[in-house]
C-alpha atoms as a PDB file:
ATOM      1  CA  UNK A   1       0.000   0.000   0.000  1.00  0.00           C
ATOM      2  CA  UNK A   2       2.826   2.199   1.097  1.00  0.00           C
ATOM      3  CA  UNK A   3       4.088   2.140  -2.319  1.00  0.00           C
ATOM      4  CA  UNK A   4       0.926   2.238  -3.894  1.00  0.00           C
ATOM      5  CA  UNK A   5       0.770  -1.094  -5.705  1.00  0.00           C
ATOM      6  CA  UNK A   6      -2.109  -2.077  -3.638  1.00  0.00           C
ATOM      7  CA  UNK A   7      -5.142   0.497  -3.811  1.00  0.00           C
ATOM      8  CA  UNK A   8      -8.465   0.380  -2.222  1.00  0.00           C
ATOM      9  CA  UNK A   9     -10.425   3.230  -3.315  1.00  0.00           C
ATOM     10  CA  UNK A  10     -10.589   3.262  -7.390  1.00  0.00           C
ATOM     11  CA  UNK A  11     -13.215   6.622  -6.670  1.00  0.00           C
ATOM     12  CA  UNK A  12     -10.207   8.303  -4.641  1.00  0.00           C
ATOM     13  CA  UNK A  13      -6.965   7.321  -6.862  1.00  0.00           C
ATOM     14  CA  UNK A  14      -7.830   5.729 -10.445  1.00  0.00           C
ATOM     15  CA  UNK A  15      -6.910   9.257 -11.900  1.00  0.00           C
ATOM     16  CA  UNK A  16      -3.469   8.679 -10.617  1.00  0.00           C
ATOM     17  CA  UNK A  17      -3.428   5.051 -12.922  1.00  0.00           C
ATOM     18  CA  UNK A  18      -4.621   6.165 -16.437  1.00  0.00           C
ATOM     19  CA  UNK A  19      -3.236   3.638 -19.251  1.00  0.00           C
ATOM     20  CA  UNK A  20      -2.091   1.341 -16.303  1.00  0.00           C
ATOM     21  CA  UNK A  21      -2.139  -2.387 -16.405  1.00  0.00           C
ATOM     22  CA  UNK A  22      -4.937  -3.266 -13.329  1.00  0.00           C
ATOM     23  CA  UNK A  23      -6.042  -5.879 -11.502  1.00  0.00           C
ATOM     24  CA  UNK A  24      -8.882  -6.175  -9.689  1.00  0.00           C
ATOM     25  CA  UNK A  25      -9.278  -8.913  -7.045  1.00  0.00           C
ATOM     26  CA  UNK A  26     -12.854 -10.402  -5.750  1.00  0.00           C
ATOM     27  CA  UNK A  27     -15.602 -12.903  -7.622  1.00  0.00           C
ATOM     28  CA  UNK A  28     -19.302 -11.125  -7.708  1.00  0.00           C
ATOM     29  CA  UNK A  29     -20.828  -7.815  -9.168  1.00  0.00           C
ATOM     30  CA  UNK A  30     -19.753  -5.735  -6.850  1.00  0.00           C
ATOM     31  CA  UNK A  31     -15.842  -6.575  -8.695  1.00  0.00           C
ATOM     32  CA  UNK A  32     -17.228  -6.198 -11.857  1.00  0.00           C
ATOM     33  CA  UNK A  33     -18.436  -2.847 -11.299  1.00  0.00           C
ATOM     34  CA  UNK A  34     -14.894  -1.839  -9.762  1.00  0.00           C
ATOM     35  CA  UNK A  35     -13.827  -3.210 -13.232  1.00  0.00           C
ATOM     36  CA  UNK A  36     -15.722  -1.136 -14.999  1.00  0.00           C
ATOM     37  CA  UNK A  37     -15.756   1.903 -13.079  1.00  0.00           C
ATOM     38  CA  UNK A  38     -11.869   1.928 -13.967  1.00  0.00           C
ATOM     39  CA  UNK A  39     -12.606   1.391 -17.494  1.00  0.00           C
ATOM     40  CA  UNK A  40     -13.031   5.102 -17.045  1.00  0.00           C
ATOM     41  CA  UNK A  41      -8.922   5.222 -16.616  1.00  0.00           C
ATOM     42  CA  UNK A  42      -7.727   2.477 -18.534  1.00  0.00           C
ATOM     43  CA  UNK A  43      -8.334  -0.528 -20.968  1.00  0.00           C
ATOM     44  CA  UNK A  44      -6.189  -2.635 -19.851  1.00  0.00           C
ATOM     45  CA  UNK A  45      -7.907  -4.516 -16.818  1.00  0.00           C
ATOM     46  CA  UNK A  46      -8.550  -8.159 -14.914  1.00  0.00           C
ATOM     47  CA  UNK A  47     -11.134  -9.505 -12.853  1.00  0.00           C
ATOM     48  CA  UNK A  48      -9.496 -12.764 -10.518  1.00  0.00           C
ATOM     49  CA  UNK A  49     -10.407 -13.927  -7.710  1.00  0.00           C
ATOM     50  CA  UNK A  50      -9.089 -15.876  -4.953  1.00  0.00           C
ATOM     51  CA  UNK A  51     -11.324 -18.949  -5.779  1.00  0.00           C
ATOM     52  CA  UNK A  52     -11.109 -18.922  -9.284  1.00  0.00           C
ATOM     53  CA  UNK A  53     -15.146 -18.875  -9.629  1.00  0.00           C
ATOM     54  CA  UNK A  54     -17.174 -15.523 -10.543  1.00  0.00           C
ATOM     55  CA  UNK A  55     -20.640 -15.278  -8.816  1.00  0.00           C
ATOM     56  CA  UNK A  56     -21.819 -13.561 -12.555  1.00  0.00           C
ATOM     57  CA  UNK A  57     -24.509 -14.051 -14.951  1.00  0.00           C
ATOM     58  CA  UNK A  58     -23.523 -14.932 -18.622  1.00  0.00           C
ATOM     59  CA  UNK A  59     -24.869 -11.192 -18.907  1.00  0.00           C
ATOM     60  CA  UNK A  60     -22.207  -9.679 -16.283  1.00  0.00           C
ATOM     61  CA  UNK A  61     -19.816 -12.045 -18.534  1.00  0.00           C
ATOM     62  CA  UNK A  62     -20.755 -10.553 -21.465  1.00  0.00           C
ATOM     63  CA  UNK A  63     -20.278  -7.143 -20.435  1.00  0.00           C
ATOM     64  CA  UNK A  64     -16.862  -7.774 -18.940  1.00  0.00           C
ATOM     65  CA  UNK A  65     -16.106  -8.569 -22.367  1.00  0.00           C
ATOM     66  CA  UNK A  66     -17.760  -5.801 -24.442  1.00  0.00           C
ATOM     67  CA  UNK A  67     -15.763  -3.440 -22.049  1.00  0.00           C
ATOM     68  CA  UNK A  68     -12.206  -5.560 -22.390  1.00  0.00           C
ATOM     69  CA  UNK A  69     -12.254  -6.779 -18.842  1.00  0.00           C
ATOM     70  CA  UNK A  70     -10.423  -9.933 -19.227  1.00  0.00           C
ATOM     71  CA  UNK A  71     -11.731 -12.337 -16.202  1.00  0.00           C
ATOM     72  CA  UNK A  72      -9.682 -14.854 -15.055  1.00  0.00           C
ATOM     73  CA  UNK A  73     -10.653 -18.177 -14.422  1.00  0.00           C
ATOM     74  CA  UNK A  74      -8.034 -19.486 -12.057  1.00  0.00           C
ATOM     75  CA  UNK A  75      -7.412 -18.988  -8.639  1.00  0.00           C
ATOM     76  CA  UNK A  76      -4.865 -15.930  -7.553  1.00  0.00           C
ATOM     77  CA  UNK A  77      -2.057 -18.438  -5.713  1.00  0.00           C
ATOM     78  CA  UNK A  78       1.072 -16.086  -5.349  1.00  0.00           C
ATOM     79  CA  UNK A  79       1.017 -12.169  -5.659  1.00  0.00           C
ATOM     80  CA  UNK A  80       4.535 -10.649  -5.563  1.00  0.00           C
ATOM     81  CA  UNK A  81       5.966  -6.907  -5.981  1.00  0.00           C
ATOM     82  CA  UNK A  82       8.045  -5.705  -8.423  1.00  0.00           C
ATOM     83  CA  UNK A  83      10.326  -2.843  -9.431  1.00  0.00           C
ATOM     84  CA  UNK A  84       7.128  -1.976 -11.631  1.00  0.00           C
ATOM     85  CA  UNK A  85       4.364  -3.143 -10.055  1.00  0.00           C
ATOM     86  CA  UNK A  86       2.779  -6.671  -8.803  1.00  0.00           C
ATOM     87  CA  UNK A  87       3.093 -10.110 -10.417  1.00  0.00           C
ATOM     88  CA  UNK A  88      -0.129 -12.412 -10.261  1.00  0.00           C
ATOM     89  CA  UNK A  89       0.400 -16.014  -9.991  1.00  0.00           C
ATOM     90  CA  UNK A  90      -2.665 -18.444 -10.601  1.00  0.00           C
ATOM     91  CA  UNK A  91      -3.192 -21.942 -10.392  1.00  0.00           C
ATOM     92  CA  UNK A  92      -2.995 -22.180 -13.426  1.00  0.00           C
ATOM     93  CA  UNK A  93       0.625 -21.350 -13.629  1.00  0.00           C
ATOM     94  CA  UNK A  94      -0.322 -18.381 -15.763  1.00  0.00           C
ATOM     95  CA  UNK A  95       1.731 -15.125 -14.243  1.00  0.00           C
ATOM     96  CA  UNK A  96       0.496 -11.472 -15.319  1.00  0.00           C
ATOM     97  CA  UNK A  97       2.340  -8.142 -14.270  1.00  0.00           C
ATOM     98  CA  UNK A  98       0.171  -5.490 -13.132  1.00  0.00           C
ATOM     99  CA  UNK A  99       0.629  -1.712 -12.268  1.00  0.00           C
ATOM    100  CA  UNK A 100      -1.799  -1.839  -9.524  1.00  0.00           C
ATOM    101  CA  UNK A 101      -4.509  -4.070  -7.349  1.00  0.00           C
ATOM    102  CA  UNK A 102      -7.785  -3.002  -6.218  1.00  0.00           C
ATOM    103  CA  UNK A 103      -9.178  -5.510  -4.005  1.00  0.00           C
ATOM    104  CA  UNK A 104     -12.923  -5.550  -4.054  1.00  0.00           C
ATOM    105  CA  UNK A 105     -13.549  -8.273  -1.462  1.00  0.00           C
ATOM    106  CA  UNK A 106     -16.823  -6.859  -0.014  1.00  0.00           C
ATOM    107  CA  UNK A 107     -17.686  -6.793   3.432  1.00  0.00           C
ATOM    108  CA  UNK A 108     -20.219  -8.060   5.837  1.00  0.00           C
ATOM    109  CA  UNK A 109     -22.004  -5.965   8.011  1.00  0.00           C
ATOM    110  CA  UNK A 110     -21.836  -6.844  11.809  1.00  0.00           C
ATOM    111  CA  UNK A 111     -25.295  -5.956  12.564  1.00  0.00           C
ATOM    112  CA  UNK A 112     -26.318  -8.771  14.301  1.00  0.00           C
ATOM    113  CA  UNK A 113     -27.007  -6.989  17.645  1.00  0.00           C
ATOM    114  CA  UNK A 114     -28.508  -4.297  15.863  1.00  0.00           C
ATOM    115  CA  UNK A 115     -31.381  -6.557  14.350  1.00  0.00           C
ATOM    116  CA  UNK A 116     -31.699  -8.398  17.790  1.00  0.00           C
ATOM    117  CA  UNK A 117     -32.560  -4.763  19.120  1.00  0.00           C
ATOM    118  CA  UNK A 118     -35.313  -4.726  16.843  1.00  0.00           C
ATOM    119  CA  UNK A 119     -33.242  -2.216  14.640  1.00  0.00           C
ATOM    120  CA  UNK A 120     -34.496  -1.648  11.173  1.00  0.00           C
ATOM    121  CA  UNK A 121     -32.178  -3.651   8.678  1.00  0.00           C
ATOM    122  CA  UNK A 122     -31.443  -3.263   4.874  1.00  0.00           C
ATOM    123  CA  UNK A 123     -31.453  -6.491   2.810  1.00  0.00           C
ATOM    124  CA  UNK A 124     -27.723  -6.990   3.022  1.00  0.00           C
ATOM    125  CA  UNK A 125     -27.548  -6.458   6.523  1.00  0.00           C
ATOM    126  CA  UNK A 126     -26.613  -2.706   6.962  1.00  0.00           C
ATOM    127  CA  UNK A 127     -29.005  -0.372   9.227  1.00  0.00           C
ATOM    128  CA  UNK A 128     -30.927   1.620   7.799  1.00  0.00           C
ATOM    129  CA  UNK A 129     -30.668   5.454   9.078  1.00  0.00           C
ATOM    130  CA  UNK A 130     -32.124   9.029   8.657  1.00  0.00           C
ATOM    131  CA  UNK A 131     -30.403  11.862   7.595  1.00  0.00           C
ATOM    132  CA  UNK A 132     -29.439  12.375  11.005  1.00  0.00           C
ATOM    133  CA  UNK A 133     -28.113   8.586  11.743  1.00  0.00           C
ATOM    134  CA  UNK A 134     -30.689   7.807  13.234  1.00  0.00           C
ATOM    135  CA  UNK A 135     -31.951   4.307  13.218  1.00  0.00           C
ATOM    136  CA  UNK A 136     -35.376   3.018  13.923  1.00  0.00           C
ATOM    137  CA  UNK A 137     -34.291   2.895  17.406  1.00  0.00           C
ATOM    138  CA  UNK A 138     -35.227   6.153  19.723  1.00  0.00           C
ATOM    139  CA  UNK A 139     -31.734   6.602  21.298  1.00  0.00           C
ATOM    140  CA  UNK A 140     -29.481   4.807  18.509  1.00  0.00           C
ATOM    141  CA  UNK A 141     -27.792   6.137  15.924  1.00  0.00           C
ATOM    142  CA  UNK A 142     -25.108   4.506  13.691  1.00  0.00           C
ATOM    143  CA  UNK A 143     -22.649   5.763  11.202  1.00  0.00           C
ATOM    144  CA  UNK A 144     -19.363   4.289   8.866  1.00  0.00           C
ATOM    145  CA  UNK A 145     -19.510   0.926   7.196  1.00  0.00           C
ATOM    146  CA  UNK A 146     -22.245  -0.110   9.219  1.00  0.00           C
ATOM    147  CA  UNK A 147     -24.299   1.808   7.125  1.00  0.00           C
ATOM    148  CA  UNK A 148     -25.770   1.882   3.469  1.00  0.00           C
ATOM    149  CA  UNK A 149     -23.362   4.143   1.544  1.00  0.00           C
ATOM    150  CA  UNK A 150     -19.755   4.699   0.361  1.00  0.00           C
ATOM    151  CA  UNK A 151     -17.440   2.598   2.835  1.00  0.00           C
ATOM    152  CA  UNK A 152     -14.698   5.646   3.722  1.00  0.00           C
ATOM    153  CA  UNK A 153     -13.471   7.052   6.636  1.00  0.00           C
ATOM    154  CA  UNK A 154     -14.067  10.449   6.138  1.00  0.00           C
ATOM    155  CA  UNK A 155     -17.505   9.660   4.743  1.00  0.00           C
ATOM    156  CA  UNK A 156     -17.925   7.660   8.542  1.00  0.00           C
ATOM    157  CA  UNK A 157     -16.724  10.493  10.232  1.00  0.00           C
ATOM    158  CA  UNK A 158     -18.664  12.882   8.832  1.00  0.00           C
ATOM    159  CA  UNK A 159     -21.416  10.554   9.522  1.00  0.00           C
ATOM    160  CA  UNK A 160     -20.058  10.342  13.218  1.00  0.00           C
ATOM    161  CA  UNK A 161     -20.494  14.383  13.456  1.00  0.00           C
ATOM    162  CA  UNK A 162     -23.881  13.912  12.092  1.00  0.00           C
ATOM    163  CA  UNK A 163     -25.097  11.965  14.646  1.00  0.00           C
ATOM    164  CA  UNK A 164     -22.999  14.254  17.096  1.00  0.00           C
ATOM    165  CA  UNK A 165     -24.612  17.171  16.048  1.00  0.00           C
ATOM    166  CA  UNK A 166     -28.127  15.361  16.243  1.00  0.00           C
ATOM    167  CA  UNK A 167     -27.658  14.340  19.931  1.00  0.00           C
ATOM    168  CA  UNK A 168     -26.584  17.528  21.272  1.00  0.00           C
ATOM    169  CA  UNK A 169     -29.415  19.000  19.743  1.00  0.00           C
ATOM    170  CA  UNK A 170     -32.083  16.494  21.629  1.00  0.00           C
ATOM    171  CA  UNK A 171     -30.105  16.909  24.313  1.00  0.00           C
ATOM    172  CA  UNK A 172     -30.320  20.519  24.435  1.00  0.00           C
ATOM    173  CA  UNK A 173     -34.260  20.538  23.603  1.00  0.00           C
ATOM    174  CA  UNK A 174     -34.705  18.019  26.461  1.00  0.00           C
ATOM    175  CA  UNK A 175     -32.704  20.033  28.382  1.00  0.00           C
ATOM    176  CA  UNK A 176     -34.987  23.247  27.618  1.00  0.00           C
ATOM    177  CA  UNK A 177     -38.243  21.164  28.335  1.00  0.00           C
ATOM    178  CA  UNK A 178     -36.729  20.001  31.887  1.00  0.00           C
ATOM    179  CA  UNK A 179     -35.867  24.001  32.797  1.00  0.00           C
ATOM    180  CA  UNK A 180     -39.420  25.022  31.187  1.00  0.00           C
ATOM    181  CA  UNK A 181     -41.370  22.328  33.611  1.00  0.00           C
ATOM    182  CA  UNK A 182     -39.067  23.637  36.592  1.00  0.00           C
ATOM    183  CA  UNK A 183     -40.024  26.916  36.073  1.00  0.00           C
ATOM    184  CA  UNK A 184     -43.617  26.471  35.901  1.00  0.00           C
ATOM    185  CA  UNK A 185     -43.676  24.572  39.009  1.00  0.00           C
ATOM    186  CA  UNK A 186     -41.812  27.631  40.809  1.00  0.00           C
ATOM    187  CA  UNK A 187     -44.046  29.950  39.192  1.00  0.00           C
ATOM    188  CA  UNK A 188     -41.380  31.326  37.014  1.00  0.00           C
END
């Protein structure tokens, strides 16, 4: 990562990798569409995983191939670094050089406690949240990957201030409620 052979955020950096050779490293549609969100920087890119199967439709095949994505079948067994980039080794003994590696492995919401609270839950797991982070819990908020959205840590911290802001505004109105209720029992 240091040395920028292995990237994780193709929407941050991919500018920085136009005409490179890429790789991109996972085995359902969530990889493809890395693969062809790069397409934006370069032709010259493949989809492997490190099973050697692709959870795609003969469709999501199809368009890998109309857009030059070259998919490998084999399982990714050695990856090594080079003086100009990353070498791929595959099962298959087949070796490709690359300039760069976007893994796009996917991740699995720990929301498990959530949902036992009765939280609101997307489909894939993630809570689902206001505006404000707010989930469908009164006094529970949540923010970062935990979330439906774009997996970053800024976008997570901005989330975090969000919420922040959120509960120190209820806090303050309940605050103002308490002092109005005093008052009016003192005949303020």
């Amino acid at each position: 990562m240091r040395d920028g052979v292995i990237r994780h955020c193709a929407i941050c950096d991919a500018y920085e990798l136009q005409g490179a050779r890429l790789a991109v490293l996972g085995n359902d549609p969530k990889a493809l569409g890395t693969s062809l969100f790069l397409t934006s920087y370069t032709a010259e890119i493949s989809l492997c995983s490190l099973t050697g199967s692709f959870d795609l439709t003969e469709t999501e095949r199809e368009l890998a191939a109309t857009w030059g994505i070259r998919i490998i079948d084999a399982p990714l067994v050695a990856l090594s670094q080079r003086a100009d980039g990353l070498a791929l080794r595959f099962s298959s003994d087949e070796e490709i050089n690359v300039d760069a590696l976007y893994p796009a492995l996917g991740s699995e919401p720990r929301s498990h406690l959530a949902g036992q609270m009765g939280i609101r839950l997307h489909e894939d797991g993630r809570i689902v949240v206001d505006s404000h982070q707010r989930t469908s819990h009164p006094r529970c908020y949540a923010a970062g990957d935990i979330v439906t959205g774009l997996n970053q840590i800024a976008v997570a911290m901005a989330q975090g201030e969000v919420a922040a802001v959120d509960i120190h505004n209820r806090l303050r109105s309940a605050e103002g409620r308490s002092l109005d209720r005093s008052q009016s029992r003192r005949g303020l």
